[in-house]
C-alpha atoms as a PDB file:
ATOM      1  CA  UNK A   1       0.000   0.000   0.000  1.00  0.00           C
ATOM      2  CA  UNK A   2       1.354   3.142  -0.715  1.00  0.00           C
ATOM      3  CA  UNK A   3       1.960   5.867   1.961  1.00  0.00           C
ATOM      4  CA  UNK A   4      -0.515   7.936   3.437  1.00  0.00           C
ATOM      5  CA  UNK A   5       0.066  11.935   4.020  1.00  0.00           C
ATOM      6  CA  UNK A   6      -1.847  13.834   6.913  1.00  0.00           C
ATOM      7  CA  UNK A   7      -3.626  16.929   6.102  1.00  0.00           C
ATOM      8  CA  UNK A   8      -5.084  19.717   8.779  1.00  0.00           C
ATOM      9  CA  UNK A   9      -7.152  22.549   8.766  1.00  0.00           C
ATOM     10  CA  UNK A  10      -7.141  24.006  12.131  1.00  0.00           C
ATOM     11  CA  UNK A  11      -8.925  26.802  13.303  1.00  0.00           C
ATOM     12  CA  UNK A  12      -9.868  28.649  16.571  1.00  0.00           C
ATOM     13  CA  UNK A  13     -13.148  26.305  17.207  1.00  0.00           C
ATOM     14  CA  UNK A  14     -12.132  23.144  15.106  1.00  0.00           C
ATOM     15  CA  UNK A  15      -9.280  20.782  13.456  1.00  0.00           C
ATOM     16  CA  UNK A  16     -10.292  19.173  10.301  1.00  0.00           C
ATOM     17  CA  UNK A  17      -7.806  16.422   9.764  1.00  0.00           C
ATOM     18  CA  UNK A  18      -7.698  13.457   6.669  1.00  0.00           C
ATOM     19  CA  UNK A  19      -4.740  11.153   5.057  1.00  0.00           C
ATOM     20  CA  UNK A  20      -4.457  11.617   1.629  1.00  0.00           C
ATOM     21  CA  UNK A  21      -3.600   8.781  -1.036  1.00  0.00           C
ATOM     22  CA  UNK A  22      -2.618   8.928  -4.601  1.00  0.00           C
ATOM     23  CA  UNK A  23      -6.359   8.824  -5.099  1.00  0.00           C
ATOM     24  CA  UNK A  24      -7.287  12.131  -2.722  1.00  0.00           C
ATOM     25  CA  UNK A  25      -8.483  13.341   0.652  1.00  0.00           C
ATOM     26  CA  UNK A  26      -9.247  10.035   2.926  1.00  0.00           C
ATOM     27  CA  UNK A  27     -11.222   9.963   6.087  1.00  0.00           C
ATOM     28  CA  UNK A  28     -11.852  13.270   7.172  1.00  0.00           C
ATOM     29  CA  UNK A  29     -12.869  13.992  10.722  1.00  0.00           C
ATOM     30  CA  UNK A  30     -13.303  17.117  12.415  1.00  0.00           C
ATOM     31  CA  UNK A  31     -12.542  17.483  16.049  1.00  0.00           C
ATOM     32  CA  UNK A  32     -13.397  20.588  18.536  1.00  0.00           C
ATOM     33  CA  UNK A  33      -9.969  21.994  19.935  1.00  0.00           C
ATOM     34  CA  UNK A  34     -11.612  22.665  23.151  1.00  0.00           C
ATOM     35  CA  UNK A  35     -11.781  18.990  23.830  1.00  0.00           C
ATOM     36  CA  UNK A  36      -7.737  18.707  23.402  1.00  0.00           C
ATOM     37  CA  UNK A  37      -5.245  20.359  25.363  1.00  0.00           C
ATOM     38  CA  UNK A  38      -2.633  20.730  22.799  1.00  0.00           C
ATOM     39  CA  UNK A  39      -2.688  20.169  19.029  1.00  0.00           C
ATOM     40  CA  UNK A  40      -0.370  16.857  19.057  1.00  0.00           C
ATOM     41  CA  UNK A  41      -2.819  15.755  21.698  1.00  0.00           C
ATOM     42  CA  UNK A  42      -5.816  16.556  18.578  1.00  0.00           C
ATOM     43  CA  UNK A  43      -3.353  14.754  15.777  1.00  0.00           C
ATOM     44  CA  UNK A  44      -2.976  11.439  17.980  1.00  0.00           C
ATOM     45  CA  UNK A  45      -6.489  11.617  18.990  1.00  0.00           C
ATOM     46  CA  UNK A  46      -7.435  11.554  15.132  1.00  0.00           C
ATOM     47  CA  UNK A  47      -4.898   8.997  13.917  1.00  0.00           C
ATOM     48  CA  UNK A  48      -6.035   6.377  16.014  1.00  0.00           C
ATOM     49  CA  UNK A  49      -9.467   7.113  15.137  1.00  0.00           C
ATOM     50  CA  UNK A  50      -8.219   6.553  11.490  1.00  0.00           C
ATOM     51  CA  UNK A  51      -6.519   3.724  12.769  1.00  0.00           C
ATOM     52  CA  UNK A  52      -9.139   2.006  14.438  1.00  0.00           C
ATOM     53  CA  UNK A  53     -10.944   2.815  11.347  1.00  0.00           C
ATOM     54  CA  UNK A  54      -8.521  -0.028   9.141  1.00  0.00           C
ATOM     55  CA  UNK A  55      -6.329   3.115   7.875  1.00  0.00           C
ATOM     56  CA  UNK A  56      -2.462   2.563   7.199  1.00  0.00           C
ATOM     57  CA  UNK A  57      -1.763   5.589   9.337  1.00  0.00           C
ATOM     58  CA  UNK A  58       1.960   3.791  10.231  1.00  0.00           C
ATOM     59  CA  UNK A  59       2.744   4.683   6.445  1.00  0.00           C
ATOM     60  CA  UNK A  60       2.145   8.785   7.192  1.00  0.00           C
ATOM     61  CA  UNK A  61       6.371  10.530   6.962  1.00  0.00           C
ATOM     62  CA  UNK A  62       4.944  13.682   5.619  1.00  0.00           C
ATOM     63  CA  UNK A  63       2.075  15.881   6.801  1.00  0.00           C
ATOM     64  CA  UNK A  64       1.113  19.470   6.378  1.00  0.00           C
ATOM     65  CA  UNK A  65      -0.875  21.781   8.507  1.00  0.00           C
ATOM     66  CA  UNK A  66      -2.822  24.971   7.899  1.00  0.00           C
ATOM     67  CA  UNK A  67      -3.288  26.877  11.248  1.00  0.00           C
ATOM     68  CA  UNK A  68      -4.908  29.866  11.385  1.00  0.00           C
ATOM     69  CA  UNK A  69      -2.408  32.423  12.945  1.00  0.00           C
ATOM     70  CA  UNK A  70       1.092  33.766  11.587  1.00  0.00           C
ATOM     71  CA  UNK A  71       3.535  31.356  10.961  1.00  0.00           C
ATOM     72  CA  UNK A  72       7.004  32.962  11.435  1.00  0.00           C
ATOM     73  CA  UNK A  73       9.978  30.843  12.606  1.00  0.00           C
ATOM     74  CA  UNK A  74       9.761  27.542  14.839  1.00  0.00           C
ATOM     75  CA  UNK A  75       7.304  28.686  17.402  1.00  0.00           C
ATOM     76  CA  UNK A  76       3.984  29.263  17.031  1.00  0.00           C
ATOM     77  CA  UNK A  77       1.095  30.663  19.339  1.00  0.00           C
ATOM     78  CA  UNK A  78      -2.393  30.706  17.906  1.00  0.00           C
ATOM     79  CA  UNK A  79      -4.097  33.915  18.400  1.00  0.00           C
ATOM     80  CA  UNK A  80      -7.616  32.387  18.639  1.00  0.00           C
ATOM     81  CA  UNK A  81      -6.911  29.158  20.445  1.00  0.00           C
ATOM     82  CA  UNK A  82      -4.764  28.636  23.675  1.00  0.00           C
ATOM     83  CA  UNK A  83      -2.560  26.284  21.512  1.00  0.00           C
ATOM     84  CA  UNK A  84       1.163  26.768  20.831  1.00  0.00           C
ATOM     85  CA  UNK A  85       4.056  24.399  20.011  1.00  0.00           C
ATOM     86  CA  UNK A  86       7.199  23.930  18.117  1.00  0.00           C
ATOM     87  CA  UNK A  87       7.051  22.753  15.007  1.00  0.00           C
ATOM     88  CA  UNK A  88      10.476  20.583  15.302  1.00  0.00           C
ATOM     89  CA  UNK A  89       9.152  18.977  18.182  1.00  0.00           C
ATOM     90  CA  UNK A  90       5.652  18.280  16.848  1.00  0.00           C
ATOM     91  CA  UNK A  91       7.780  16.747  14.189  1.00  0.00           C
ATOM     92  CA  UNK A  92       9.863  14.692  16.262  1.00  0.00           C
ATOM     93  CA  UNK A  93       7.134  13.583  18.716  1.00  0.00           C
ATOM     94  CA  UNK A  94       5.123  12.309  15.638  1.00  0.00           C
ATOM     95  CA  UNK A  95       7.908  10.715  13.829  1.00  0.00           C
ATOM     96  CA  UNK A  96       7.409  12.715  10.870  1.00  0.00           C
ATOM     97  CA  UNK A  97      10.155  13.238   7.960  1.00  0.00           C
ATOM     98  CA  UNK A  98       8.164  16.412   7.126  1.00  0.00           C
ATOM     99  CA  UNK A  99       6.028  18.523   9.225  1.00  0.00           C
ATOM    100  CA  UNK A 100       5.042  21.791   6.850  1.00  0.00           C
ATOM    101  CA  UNK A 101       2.805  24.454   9.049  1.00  0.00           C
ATOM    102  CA  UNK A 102       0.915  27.414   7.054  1.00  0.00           C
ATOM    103  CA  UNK A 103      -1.234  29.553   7.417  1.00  0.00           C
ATOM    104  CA  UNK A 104      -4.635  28.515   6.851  1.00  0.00           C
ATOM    105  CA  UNK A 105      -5.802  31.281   4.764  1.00  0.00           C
ATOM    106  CA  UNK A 106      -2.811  30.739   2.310  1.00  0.00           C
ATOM    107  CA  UNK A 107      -4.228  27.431   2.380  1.00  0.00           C
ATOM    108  CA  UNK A 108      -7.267  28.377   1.513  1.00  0.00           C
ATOM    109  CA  UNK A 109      -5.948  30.630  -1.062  1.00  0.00           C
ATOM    110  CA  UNK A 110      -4.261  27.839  -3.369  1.00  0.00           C
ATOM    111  CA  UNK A 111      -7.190  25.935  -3.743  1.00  0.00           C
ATOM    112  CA  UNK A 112      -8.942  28.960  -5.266  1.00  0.00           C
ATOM    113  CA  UNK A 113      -7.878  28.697  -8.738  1.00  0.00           C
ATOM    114  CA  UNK A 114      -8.805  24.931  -9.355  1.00  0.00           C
ATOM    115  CA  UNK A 115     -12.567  25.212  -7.853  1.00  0.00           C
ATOM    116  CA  UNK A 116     -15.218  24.243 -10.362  1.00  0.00           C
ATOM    117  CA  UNK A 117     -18.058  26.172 -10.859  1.00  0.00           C
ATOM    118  CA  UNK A 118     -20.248  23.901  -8.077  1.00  0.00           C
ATOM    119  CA  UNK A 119     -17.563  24.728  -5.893  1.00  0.00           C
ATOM    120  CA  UNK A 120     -18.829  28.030  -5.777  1.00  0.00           C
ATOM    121  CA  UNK A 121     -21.830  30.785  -5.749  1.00  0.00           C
ATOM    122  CA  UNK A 122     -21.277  33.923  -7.668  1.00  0.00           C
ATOM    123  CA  UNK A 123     -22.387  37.218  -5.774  1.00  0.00           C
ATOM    124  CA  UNK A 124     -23.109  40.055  -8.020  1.00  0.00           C
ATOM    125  CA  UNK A 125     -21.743  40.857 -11.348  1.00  0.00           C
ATOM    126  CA  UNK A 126     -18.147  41.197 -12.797  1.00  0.00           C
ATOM    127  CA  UNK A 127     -16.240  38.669 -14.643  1.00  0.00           C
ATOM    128  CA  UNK A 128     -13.111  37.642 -13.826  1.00  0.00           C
ATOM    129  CA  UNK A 129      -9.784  37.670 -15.970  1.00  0.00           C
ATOM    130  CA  UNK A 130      -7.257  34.059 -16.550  1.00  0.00           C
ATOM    131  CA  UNK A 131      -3.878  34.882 -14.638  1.00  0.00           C
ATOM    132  CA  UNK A 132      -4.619  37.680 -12.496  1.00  0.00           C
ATOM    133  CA  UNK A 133      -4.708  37.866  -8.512  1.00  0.00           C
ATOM    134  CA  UNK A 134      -7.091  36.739  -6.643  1.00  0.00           C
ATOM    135  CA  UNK A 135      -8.513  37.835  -3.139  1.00  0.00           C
ATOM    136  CA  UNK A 136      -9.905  36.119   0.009  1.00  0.00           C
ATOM    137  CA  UNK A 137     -11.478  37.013   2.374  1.00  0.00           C
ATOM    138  CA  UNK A 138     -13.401  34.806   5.051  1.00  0.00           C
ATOM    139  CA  UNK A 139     -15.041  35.662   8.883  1.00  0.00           C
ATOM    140  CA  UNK A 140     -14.731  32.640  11.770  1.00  0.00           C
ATOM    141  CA  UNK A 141     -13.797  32.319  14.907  1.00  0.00           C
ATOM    142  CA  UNK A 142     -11.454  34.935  13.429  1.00  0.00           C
ATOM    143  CA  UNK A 143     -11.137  36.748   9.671  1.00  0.00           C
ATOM    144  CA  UNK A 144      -9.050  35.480   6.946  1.00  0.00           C
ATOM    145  CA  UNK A 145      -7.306  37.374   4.351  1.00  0.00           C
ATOM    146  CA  UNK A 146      -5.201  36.303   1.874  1.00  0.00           C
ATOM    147  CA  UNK A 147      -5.017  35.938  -1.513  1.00  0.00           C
ATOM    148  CA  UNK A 148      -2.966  34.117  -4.532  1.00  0.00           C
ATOM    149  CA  UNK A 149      -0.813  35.606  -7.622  1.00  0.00           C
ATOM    150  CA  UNK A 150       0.284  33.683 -10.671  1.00  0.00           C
ATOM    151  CA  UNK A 151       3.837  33.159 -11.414  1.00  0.00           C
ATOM    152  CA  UNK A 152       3.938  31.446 -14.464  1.00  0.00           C
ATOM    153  CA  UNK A 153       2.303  27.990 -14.519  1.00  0.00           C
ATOM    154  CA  UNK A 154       2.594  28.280 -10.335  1.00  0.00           C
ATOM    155  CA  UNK A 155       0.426  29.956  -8.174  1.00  0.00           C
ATOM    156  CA  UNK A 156       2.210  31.988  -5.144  1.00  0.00           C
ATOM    157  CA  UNK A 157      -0.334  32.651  -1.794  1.00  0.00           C
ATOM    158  CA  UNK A 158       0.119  35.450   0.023  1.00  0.00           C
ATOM    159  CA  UNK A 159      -0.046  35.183   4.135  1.00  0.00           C
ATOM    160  CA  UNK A 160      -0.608  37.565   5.912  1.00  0.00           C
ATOM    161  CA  UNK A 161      -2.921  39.351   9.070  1.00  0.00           C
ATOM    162  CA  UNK A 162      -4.958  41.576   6.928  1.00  0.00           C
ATOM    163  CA  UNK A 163      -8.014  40.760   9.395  1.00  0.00           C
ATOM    164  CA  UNK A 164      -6.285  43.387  11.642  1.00  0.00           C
ATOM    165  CA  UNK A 165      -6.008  46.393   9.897  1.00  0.00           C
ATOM    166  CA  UNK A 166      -7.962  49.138  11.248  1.00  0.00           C
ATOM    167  CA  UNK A 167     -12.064  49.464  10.854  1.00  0.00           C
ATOM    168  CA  UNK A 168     -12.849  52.278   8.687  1.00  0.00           C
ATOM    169  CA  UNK A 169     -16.750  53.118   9.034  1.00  0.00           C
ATOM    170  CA  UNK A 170     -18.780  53.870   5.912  1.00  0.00           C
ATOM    171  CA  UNK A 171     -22.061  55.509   7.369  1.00  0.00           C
ATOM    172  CA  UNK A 172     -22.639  57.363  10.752  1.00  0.00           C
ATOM    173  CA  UNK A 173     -24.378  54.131  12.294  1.00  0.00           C
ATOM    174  CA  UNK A 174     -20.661  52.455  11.642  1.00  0.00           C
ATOM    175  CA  UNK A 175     -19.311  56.183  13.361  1.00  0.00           C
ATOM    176  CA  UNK A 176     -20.852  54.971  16.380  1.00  0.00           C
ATOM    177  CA  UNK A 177     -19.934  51.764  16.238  1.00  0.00           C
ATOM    178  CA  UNK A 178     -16.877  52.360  16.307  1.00  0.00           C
ATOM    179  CA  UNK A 179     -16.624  54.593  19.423  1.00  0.00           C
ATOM    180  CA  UNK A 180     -18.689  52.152  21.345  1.00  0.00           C
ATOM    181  CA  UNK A 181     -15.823  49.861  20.235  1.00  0.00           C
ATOM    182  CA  UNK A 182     -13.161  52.544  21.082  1.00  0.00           C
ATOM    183  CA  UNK A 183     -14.277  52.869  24.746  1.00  0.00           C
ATOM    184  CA  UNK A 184     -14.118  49.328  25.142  1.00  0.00           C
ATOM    185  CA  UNK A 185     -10.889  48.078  23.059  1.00  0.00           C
ATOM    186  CA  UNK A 186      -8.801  50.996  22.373  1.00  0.00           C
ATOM    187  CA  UNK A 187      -7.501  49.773  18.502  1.00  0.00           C
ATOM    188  CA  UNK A 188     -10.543  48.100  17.001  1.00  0.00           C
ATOM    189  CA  UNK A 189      -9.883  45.992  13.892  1.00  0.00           C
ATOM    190  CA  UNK A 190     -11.861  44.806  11.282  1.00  0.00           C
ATOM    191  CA  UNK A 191     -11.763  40.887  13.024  1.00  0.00           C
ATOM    192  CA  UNK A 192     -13.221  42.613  15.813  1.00  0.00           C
ATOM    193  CA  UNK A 193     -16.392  43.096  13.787  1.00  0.00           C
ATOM    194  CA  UNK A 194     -16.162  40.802  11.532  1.00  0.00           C
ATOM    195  CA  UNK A 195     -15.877  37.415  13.148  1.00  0.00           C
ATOM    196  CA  UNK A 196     -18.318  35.650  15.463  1.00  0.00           C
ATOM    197  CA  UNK A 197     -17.115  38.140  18.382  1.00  0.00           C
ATOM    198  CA  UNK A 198     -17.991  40.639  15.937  1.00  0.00           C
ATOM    199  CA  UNK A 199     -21.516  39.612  15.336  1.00  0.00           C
ATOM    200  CA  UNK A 200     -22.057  40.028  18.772  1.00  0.00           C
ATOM    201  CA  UNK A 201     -20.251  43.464  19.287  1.00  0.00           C
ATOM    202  CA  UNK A 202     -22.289  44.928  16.316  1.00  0.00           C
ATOM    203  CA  UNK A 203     -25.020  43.733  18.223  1.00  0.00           C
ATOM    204  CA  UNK A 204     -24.526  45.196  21.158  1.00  0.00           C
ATOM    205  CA  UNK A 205     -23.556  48.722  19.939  1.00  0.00           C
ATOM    206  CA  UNK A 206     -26.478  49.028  18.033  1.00  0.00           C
ATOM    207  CA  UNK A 207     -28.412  47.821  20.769  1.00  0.00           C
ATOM    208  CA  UNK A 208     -27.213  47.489  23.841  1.00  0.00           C
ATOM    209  CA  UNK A 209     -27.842  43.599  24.303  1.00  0.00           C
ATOM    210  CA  UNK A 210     -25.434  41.323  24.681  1.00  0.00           C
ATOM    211  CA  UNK A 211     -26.194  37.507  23.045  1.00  0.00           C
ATOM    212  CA  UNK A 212     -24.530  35.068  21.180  1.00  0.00           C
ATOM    213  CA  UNK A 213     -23.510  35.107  17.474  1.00  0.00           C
ATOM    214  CA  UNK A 214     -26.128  31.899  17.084  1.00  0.00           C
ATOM    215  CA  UNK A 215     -28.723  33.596  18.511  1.00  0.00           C
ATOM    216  CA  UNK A 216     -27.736  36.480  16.156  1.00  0.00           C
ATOM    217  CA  UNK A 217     -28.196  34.415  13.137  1.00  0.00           C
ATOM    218  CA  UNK A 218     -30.754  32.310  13.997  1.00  0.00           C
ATOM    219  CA  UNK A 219     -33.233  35.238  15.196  1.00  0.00           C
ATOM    220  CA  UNK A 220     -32.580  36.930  11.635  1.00  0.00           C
ATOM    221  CA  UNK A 221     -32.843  33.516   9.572  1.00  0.00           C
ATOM    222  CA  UNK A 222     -36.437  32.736  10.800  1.00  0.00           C
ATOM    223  CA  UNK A 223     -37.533  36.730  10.840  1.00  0.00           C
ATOM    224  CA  UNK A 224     -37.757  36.855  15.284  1.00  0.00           C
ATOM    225  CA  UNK A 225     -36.207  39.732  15.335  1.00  0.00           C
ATOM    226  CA  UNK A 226     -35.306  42.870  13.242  1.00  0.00           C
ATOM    227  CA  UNK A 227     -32.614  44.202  15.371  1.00  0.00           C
ATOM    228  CA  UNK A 228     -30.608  40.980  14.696  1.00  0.00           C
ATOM    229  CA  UNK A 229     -31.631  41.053  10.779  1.00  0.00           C
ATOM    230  CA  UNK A 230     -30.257  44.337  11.210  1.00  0.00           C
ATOM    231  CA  UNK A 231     -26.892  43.377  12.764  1.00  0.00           C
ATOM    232  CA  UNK A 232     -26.325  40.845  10.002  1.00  0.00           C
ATOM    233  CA  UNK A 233     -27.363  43.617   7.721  1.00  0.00           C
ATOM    234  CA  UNK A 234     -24.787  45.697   8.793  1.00  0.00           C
ATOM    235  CA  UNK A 235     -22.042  42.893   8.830  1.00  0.00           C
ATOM    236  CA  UNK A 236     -22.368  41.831   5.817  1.00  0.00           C
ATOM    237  CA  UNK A 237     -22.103  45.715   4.561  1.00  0.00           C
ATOM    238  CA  UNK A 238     -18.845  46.024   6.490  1.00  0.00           C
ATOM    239  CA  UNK A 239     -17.760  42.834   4.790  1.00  0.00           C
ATOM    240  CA  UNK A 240     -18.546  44.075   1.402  1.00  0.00           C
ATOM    241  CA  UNK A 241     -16.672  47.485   1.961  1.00  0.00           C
ATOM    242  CA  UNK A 242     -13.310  45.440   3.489  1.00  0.00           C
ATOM    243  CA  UNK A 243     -13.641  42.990   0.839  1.00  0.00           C
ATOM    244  CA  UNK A 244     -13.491  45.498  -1.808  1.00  0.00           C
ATOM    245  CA  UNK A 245     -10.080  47.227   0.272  1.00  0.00           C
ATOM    246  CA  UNK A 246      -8.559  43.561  -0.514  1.00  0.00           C
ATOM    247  CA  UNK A 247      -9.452  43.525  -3.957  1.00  0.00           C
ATOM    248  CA  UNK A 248      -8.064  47.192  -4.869  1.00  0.00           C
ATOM    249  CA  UNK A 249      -4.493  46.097  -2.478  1.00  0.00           C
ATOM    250  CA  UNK A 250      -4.305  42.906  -4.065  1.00  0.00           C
ATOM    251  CA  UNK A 251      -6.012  44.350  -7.788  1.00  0.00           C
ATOM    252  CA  UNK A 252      -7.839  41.077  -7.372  1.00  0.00           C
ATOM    253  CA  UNK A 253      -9.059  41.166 -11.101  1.00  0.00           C
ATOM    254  CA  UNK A 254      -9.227  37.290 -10.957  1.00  0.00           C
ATOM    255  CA  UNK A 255     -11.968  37.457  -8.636  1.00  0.00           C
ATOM    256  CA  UNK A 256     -12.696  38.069  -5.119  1.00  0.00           C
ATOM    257  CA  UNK A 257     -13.720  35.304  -2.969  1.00  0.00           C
ATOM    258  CA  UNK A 258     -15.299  34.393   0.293  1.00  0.00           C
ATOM    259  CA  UNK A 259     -14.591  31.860   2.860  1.00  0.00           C
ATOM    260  CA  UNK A 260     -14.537  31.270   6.580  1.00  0.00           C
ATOM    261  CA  UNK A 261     -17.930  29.725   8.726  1.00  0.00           C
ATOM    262  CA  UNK A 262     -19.928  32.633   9.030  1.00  0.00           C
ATOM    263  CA  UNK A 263     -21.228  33.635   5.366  1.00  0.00           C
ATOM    264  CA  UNK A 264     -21.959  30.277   4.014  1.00  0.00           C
ATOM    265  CA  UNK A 265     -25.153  30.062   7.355  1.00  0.00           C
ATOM    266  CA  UNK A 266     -26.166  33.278   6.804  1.00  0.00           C
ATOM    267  CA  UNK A 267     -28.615  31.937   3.270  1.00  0.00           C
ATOM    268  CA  UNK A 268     -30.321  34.219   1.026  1.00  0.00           C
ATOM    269  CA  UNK A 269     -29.804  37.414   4.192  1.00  0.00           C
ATOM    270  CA  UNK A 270     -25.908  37.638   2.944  1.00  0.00           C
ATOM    271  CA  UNK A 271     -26.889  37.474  -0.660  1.00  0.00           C
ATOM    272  CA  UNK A 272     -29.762  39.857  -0.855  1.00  0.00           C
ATOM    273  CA  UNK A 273     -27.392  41.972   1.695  1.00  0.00           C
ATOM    274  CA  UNK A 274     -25.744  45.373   0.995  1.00  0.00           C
ATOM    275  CA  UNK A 275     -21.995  43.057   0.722  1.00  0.00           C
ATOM    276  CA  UNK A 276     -22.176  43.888  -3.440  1.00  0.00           C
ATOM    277  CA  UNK A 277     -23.114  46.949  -2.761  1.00  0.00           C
ATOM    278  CA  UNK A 278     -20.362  48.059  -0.558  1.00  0.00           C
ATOM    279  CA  UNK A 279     -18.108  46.110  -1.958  1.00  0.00           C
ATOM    280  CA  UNK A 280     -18.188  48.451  -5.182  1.00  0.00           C
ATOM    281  CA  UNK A 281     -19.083  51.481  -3.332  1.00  0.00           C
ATOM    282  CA  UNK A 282     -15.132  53.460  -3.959  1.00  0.00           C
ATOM    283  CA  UNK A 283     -15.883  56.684  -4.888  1.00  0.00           C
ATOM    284  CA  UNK A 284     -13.825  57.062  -8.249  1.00  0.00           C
ATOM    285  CA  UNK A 285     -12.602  53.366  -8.915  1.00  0.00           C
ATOM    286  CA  UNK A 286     -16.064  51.951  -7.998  1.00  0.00           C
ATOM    287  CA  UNK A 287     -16.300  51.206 -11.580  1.00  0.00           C
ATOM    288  CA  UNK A 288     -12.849  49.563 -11.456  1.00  0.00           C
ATOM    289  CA  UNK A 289     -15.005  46.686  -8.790  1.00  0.00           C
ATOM    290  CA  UNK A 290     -17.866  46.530 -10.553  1.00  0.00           C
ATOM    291  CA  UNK A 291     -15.737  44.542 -12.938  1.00  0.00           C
ATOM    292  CA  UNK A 292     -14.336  42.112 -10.168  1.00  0.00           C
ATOM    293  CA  UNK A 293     -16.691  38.961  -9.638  1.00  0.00           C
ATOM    294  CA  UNK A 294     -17.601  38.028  -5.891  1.00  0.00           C
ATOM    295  CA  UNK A 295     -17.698  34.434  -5.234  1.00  0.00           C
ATOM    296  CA  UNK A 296     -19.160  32.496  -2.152  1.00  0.00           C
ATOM    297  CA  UNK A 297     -16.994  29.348  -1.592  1.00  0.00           C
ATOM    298  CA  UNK A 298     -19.275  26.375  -0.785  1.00  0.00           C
ATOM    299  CA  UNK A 299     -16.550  23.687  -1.180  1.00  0.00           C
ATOM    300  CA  UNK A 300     -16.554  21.942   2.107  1.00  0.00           C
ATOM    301  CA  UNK A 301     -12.891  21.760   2.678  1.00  0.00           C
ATOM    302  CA  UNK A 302     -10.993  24.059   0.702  1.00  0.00           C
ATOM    303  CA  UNK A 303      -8.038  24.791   2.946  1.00  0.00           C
ATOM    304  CA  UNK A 304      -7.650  20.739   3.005  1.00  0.00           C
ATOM    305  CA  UNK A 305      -6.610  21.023  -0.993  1.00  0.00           C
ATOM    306  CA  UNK A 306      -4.718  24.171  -0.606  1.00  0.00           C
ATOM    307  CA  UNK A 307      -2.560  22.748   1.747  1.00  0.00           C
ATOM    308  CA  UNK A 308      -2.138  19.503  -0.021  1.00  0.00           C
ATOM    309  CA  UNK A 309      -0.835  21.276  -2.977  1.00  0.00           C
ATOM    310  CA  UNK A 310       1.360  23.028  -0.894  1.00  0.00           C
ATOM    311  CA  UNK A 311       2.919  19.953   0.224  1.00  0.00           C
ATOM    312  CA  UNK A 312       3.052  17.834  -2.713  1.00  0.00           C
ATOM    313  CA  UNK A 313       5.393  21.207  -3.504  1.00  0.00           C
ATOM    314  CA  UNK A 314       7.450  20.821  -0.517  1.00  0.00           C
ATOM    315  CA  UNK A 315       8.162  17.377  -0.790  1.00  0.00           C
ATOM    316  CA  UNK A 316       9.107  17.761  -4.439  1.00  0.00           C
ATOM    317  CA  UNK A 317      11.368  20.258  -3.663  1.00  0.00           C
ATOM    318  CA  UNK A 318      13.286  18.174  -1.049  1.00  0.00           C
ATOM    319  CA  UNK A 319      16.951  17.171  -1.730  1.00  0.00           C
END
């Protein structure tokens, strides 16, 4: 049998793990991070699950991870998530030949230009052009930014911490916003509003109430309550004006694209929402957007390609 590679996606909430053979992604399992006190804690957890589950997972020398945090040097400290670790000795405690962390947005990023058109829900108008840079951009547990140039017949993904530039208000509701925000952070980025925290902080500066992002959503979905319609309202308007400062940065002429767990629950209230809107709404280049297609990814596990692509690459490039 030939070997097996381990792939994970691992965010602030959850670690979406599978082996990959010549033939794709195998046995994919999502686990909660909560329920693990470190990540090598979450990879043995899921291995013998595989195990038990008749999988060669003895044959696994190379693996790749996409974490969602900087990666910068051997150590790395999640900024959602209490985990941290060093990627040597995750490698050595694993008995890995290869042990490749990334960003998980990068991740993300790379799969972009091989989804098929059911891998993904336009938004709007626009049409994109062949061999230009795309954007991402995607809300969780935190928000995502990233995006992917060409370079010849490669791609190249970009990784980064766009999610915390500064929140620039659009309207006078957003004015307030952010000084209810001020008073209580100091610096307030755009993750701070757009994330699941974020739900809940537009929330309660426009009203005052404190609840959960769930109860957010699920009060607009079924029509319970109009302030909540009206705080997704207003995130996905903030989302459409920071999605369109990605695309001008990046001049994301290949198309402009939208990940994370947020948008995809959100239905027919994110795309009958002001995002398009906003999202061309720059003054003197708003025409310049209007010709940059919005896409909704609703490929289950993007990042999980991305980052196999990004190791076949690694290996290959090994002496």
């Amino acid at each position: 049998m030939s070997a097996l590679r381990l792939l994970a996606d691992i965010g602030g909430t959850n670690a979406r793990f599978a082996l990959e053979s010549g033939a794709g992604l195998l046995d994919v399992e999502v686990l909660a991070c909560a329920d693990y006190p470190t990540l090598g804690g979450a990879m043995r957890a899921y291995l013998d699950n595989a195990r038990g589950r008749g999988l060669a997972v003895d044959t696994v020398r190379h693996a790749a991870l996409a974490i969602a945090n900087p990666v910068e040097g051997d150590e790395v400290r999640m900024t959602n998530h209490h985990w941290s670790f060093s990627i040597e000795a995750l490698r050595r405690a694993q008995d890995l030949t290869t042990l490749l962390v990334v960003n998980d947005f990068a991740a993300l990023a790379m799969s972009l230009p091989h989804l098929a058109p059911e891998q993904r829900q336009r938004i709007g108008g626009g049409v994109e052009l062949a061999n230009r840079p795309i954007g991402l951009i995607g809300p969780g547990t935190g928000l995502g930014v990233s995006g992917v140039i060409p370079a010849g017949q490669r791609w190249i993904p970009l990784a980064g911490e766009g999610g915390h530039v500064s929140f620039s208000p659009a309207n006078r509701e957003e004015v307030a916003i952010l000084e209810a925000l001020w008073d209580e952070f100091g610096h307030v980025s755009a993750e701070r509003l757009l994330s699941g925290m974020g739900l809940e902080l537009i929330h309660w500066a426009r009203t005052g109430k404190r609840i959960a992002a769930p109860e957010i959503t699920g009060a607009a979905l079924d029509g319970r309550s109009g302030d909540c319609a009206g705080t997704v309202e207003t995130f996905c308007a903030i989302l459409g004006s920071v999605a369109g400062n990605v695309a001008l940065t990046l001049g994301a002429t290949g198309g402009m694209y939208i990940g994370g767990g947020i948008v995809p629950r959100l239905g027919s209230l994110f795309t009958q929402s002001a995002f398009r809107a906003r999202f061309e709404d720059k003054g003197r280049l708003g025409s310049y957007l209007a010709r940059i297609p919005t896409y909704l990814i609703t490929e289950q596990y993007p990042a999980l390609r991305g980052v196999s692509a990004m190791l076949a690459d690694h290996v290959a490039s090994l002496p």
